[in-house]
C-alpha atoms as a PDB file:
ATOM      1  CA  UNK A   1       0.000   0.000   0.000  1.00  0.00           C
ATOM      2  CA  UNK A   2       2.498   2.112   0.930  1.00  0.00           C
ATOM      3  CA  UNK A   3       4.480   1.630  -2.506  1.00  0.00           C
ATOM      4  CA  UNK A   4       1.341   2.378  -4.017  1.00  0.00           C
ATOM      5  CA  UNK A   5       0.439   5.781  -2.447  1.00  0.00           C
ATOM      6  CA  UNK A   6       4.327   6.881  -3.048  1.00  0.00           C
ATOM      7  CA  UNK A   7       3.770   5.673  -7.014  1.00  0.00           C
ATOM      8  CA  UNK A   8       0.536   7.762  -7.460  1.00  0.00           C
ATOM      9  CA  UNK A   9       2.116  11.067  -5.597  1.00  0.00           C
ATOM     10  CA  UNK A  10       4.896  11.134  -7.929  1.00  0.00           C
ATOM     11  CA  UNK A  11       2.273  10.453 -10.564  1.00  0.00           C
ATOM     12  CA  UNK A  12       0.579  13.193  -9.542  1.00  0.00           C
ATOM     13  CA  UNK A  13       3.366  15.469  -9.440  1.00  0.00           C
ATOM     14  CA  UNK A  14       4.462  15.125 -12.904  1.00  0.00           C
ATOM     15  CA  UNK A  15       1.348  16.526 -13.714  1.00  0.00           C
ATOM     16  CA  UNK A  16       1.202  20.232 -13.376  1.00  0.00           C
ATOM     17  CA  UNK A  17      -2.685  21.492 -12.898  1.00  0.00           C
ATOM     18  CA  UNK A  18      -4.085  23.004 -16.234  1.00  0.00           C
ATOM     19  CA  UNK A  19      -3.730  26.973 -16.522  1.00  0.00           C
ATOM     20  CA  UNK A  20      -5.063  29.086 -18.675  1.00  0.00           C
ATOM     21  CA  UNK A  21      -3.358  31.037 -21.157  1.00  0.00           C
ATOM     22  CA  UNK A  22      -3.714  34.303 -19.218  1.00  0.00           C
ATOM     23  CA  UNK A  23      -1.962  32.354 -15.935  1.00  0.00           C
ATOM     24  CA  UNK A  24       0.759  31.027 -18.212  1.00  0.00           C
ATOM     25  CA  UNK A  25       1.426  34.810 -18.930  1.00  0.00           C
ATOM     26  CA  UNK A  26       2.095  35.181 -15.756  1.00  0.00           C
ATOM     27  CA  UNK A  27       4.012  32.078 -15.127  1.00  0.00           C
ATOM     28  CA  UNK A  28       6.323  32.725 -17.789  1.00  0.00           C
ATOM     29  CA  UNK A  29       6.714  36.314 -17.304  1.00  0.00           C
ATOM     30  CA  UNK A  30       5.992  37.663 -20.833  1.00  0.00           C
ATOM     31  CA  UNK A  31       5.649  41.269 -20.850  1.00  0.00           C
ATOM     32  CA  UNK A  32       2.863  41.919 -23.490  1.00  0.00           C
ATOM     33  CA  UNK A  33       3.599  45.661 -24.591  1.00  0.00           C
ATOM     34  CA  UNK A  34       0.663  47.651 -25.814  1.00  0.00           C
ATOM     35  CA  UNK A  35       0.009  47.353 -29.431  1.00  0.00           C
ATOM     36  CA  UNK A  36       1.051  50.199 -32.004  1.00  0.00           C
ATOM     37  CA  UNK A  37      -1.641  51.673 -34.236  1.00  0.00           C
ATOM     38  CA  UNK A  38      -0.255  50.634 -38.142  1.00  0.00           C
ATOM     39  CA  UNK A  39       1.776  53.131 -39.635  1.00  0.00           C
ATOM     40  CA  UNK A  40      -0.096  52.396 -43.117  1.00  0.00           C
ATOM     41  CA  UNK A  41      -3.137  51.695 -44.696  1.00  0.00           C
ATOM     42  CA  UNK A  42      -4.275  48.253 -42.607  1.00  0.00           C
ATOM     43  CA  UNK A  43      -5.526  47.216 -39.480  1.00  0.00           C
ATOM     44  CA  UNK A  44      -4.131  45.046 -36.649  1.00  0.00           C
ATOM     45  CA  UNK A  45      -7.047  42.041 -36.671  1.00  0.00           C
ATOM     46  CA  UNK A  46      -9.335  41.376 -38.934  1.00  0.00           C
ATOM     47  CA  UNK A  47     -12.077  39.180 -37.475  1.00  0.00           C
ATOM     48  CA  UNK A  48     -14.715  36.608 -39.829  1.00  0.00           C
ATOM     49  CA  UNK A  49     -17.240  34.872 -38.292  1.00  0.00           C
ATOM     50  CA  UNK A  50     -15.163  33.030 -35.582  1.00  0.00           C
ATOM     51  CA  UNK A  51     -11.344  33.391 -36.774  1.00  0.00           C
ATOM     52  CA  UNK A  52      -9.039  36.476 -36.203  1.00  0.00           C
ATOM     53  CA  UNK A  53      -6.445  37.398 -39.166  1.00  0.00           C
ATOM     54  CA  UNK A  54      -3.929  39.199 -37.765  1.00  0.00           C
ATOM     55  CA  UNK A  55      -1.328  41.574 -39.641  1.00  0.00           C
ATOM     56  CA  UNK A  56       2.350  40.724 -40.029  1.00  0.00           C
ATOM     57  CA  UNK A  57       4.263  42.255 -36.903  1.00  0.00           C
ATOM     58  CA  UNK A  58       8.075  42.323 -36.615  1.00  0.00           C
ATOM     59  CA  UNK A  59      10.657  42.221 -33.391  1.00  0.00           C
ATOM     60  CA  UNK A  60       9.714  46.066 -32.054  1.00  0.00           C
ATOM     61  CA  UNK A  61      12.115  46.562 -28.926  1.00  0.00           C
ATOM     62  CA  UNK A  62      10.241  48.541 -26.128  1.00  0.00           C
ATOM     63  CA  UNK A  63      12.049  52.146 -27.487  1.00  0.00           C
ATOM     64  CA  UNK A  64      10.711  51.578 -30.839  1.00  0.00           C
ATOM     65  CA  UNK A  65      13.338  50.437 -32.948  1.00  0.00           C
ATOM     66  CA  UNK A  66      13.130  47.136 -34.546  1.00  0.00           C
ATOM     67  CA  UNK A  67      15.901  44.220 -34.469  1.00  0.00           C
ATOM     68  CA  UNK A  68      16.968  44.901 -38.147  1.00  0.00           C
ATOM     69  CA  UNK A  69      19.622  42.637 -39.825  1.00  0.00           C
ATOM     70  CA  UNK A  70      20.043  39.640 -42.371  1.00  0.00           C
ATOM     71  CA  UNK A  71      19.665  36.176 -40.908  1.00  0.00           C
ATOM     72  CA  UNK A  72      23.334  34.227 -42.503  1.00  0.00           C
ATOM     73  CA  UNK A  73      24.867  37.640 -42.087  1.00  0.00           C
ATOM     74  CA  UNK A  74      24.333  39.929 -40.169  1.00  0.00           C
ATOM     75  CA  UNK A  75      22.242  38.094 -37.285  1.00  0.00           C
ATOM     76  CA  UNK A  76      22.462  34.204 -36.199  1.00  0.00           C
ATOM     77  CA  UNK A  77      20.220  31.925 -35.801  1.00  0.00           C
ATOM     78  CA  UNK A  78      19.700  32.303 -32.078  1.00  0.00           C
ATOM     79  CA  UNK A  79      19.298  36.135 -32.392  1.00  0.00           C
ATOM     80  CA  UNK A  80      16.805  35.785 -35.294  1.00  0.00           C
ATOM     81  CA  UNK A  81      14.802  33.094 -32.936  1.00  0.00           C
ATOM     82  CA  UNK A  82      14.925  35.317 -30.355  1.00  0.00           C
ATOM     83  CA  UNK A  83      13.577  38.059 -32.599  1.00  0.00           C
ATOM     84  CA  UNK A  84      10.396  35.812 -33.365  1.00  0.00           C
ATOM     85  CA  UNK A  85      10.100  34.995 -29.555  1.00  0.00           C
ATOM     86  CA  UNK A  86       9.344  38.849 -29.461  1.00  0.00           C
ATOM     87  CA  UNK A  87       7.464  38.487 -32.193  1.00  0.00           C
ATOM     88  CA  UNK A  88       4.728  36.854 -30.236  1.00  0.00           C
ATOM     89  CA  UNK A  89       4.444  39.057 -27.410  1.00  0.00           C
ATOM     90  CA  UNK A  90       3.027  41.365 -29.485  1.00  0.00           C
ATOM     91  CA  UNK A  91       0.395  38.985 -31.045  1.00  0.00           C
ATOM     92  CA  UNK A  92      -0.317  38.146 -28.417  1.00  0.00           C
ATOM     93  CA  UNK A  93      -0.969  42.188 -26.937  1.00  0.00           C
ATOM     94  CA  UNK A  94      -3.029  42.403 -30.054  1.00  0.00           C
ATOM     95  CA  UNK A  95      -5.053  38.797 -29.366  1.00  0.00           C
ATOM     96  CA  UNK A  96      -5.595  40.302 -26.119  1.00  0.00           C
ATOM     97  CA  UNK A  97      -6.435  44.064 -27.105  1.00  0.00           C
ATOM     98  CA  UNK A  98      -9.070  42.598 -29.393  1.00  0.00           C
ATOM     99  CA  UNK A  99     -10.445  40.170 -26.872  1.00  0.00           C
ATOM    100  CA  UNK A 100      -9.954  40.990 -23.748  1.00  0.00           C
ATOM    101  CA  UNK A 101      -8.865  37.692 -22.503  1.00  0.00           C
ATOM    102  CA  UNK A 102      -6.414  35.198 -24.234  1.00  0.00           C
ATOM    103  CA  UNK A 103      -8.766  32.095 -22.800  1.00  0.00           C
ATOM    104  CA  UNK A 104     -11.375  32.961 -25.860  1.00  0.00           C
ATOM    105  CA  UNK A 105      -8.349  31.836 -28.090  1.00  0.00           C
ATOM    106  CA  UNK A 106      -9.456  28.502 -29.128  1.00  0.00           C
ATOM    107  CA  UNK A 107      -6.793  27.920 -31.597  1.00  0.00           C
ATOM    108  CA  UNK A 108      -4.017  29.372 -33.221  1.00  0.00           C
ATOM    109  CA  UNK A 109      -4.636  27.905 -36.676  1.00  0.00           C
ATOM    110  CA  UNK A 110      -1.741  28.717 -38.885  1.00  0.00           C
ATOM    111  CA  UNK A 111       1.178  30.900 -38.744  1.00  0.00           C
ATOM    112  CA  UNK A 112       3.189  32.347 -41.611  1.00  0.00           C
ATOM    113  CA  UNK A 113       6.540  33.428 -40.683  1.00  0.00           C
ATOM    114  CA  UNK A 114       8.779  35.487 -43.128  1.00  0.00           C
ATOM    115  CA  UNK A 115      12.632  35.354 -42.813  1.00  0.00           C
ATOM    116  CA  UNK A 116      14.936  38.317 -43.485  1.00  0.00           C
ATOM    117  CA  UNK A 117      17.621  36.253 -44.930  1.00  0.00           C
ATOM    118  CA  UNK A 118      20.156  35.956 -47.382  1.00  0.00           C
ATOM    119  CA  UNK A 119      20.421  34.075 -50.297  1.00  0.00           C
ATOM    120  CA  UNK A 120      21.911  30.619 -48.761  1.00  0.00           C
ATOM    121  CA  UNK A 121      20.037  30.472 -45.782  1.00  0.00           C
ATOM    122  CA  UNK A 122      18.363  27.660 -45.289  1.00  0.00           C
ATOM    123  CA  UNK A 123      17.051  26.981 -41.674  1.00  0.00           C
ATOM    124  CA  UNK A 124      13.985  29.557 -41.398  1.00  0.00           C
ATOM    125  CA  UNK A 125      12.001  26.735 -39.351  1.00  0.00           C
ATOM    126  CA  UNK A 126      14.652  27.221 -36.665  1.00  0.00           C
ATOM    127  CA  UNK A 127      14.178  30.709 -36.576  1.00  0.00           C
ATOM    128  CA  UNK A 128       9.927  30.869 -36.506  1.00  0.00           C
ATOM    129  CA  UNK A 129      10.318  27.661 -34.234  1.00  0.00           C
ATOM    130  CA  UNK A 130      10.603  31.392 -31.604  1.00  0.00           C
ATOM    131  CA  UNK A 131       7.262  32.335 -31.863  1.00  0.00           C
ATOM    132  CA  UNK A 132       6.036  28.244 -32.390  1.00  0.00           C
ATOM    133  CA  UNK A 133       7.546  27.581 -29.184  1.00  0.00           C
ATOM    134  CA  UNK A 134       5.546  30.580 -27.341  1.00  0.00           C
ATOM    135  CA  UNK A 135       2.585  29.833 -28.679  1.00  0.00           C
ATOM    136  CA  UNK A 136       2.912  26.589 -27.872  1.00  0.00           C
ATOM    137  CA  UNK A 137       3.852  27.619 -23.904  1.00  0.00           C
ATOM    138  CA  UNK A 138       0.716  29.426 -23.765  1.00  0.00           C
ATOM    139  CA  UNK A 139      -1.997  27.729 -25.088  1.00  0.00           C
ATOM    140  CA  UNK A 140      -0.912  24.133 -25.102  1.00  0.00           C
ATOM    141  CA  UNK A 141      -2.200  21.578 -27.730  1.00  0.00           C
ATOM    142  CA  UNK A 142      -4.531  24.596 -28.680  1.00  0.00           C
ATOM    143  CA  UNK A 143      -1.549  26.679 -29.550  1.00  0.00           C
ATOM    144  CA  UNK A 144      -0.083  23.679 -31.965  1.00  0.00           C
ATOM    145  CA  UNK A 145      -0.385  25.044 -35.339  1.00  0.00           C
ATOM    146  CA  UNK A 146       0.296  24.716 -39.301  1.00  0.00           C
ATOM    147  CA  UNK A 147       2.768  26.737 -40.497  1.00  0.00           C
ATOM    148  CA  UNK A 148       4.807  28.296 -43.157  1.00  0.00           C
ATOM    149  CA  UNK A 149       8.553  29.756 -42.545  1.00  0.00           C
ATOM    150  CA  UNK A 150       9.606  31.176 -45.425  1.00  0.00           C
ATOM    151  CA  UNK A 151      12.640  33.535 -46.655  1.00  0.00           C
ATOM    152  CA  UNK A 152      12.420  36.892 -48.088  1.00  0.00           C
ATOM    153  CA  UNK A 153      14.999  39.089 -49.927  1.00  0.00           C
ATOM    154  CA  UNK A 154      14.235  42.057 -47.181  1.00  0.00           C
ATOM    155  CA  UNK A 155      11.483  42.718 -44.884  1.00  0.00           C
ATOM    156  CA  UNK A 156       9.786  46.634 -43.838  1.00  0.00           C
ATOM    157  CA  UNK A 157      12.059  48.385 -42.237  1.00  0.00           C
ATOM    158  CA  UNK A 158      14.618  45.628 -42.712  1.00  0.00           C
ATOM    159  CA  UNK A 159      13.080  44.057 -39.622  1.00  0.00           C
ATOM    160  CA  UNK A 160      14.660  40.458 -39.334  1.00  0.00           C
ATOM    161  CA  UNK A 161      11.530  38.773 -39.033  1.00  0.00           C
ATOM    162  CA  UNK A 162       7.996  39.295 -39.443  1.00  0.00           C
ATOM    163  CA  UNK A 163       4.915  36.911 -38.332  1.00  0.00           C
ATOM    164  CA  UNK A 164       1.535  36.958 -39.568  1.00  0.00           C
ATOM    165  CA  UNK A 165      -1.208  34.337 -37.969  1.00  0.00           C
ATOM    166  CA  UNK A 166      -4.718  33.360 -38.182  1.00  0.00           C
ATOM    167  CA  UNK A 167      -6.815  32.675 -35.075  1.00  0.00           C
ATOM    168  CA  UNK A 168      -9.921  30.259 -33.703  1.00  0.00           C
ATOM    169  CA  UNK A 169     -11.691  32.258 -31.175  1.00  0.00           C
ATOM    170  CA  UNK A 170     -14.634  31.013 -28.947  1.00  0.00           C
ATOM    171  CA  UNK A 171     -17.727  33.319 -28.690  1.00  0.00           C
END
C-alpha cells in the first residue's frame, strides 16, 4: 500500500494542474507591450465569423526600434529566434487588445513566418520555431499550429523577421 500511495504522488506530481493562457502569462513572465496603431493603410485584426487574421508584426524593442539585420549575415540563428520569440508578445498584446482575454483563443490555426535572410540560408524553421515555441507555452495543444517559414529578400524596415497568424476564437 504504501508503494502504491508513493507511485501515485509522484504520478501526480508530474502533472502540473491546467492553466489558462492568461496564468501562463504570468508564469512565464511575458511582458505583453501595448500594441502600435499601423503606420499604413491596414488594421491590426481582422475578425470573420469566428477566426481572427492578424497583420504581419516584426521584433519592435520597447524604445521603438526594430531588431533589423540579415539572418546568414548579419544576425544568427539564435538572435533571429529570439527576434520571433518577441514576435509573439506582441500577437499576443493584439489577441488580447481585441479580446480581452487570451482564454477565448481557441486555436491558433496557422502561422506564416517570413525570414529576413540571405540568399543561402536555409534553416527559417529554426528561426519561426521562436514564436512556435511561445505559442505553444501558452496555449498548449490549442496553440499547436500549421505553419509556413519562409525567406524573403528584405522585410519593412529591414526588420529580421515578421509573423503573420490566423486565429480560432470562442464566442
Amino acid at each position: 500500500m504504501k508503494i502504491f500511495t508513493l507511485c501515485f504522488l509522484f504520478f501526480i506530481s508530474t502533472f502540473s494542474v491546467a492553466q489558462s493562457p492568461e496564468e501562463m502569462i504570468i508564469e512565464l513572465d511575458i511582458k505583453l507591450p501595448t500594441p502600435v496603431t499601423p503606420v499604413a493603410n491596414f488594421v491590426d485584426v481582422v475578425r470573420v465569423g469566428n477566426l481572427l487574421y492578424l497583420s504581419g508584426k516584426g521584433p519592435k524593442n520597447p524604445d521603438g526600434s526594430y531588431i533589423v539585420g540579415k539572418v546568414g549575415s548579419t544576425i544568427t540563428v539564435e538572435e533571429a529566434k529570439l527576434a520571433a520569440k518577441l514576435v509573439a508578445s506582441h500577437q499576443l498584446a493584439v489577441l488580447k487588445t481585441e479580446l480581452g482575454s487570451l482564454n477565448r483563443v481557441k486555436r491558433i490555426v496557422k502561422v506564416l513566418g517570413m525570414v529576413n535572410c540571405d540568399a543561402t540560408f536555409t534553416q527559417h524553421p529554426m528561426v519561426i520555431n521562436g514564436f512556435s515555441d511561445v505559442m505553444v507555452a501558452v496555449f498548449k495543444e490549442k496553440g499547436k499550429h500549421a505553419r509556413s517559414a519562409v525567406g524573403m529578400n528584405s522585410l519593412p524596415f529591414n526588420m529580421v523577421v515578421e509573423i503573420e497568424v490566423i486565429v480560432e476564437i470562442e464566442d
